[in-house]
C-alpha atoms as a PDB file:
ATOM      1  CA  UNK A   1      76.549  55.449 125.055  1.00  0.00           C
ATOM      2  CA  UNK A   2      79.440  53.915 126.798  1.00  0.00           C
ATOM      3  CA  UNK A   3      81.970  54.589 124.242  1.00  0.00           C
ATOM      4  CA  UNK A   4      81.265  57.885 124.403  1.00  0.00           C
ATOM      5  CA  UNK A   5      81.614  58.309 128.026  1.00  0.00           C
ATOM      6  CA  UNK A   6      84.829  56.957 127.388  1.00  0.00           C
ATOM      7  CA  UNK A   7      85.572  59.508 125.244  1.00  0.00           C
ATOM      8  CA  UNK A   8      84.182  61.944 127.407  1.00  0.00           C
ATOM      9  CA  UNK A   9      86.812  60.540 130.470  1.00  0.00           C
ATOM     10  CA  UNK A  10      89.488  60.081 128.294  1.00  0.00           C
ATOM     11  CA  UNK A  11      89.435  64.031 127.666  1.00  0.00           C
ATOM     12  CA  UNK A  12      90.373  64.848 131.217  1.00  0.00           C
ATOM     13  CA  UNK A  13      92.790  61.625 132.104  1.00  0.00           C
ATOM     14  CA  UNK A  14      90.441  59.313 133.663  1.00  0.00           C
ATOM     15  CA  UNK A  15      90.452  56.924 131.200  1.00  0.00           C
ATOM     16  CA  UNK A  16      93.463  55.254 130.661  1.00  0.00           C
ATOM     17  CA  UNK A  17      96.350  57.009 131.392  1.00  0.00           C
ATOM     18  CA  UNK A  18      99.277  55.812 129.742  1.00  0.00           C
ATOM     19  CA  UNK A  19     101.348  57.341 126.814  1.00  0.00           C
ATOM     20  CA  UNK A  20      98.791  55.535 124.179  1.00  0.00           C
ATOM     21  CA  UNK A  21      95.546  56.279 125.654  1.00  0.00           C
ATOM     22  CA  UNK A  22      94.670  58.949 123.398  1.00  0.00           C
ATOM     23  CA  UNK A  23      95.700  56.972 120.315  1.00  0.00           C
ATOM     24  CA  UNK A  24      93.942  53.761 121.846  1.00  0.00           C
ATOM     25  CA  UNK A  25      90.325  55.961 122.168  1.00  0.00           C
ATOM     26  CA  UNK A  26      91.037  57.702 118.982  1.00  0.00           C
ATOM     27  CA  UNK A  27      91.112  54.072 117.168  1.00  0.00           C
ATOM     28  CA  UNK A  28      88.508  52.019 119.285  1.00  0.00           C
ATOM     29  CA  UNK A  29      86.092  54.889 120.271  1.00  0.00           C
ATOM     30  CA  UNK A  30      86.070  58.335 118.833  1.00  0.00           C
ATOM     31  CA  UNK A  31      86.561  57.394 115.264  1.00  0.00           C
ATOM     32  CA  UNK A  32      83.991  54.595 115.061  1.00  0.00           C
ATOM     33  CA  UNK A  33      81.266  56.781 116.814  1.00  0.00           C
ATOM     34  CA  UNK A  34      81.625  60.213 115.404  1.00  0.00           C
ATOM     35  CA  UNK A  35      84.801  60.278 113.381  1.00  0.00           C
ATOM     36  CA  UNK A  36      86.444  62.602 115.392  1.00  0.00           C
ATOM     37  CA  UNK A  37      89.460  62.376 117.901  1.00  0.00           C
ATOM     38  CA  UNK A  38      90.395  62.988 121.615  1.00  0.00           C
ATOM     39  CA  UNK A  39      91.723  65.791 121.003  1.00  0.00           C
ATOM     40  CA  UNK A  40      89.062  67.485 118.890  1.00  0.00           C
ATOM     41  CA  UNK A  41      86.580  66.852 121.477  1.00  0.00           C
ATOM     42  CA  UNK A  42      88.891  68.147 124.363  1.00  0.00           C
ATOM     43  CA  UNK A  43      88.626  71.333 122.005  1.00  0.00           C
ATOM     44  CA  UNK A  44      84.934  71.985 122.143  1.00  0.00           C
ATOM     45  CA  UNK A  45      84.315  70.070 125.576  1.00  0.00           C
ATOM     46  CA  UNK A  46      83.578  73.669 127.727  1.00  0.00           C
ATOM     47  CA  UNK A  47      84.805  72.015 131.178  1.00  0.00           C
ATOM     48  CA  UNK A  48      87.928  70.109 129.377  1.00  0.00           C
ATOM     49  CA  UNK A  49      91.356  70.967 131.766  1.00  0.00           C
END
């Protein structure tokens, strides 16, 4: 559940913010979970920015 409010925050910045934070999530959250990325999920997220 946490990882994937991590994902979830990660989709509109909160998460970490740097140049690498989508790869980071991508690698230690969103693939393990549901195999999918940051950016996927930003795509079908209705209230993504």
């Amino acid at each position: 559940m946490v990882l994937g409010l991590l994902l979830h925050e990660q989709v509109h910045r909160v998460g970490l913010r740097n140049q690498y934070g989508d790869w980071v999530v991508n690698i230690l959250v969103a693939y393990p979970i549901i195999f999918t990325t940051v950016e996927d999920y930003a795509k079908a997220s209705p209230d993504a920015p």
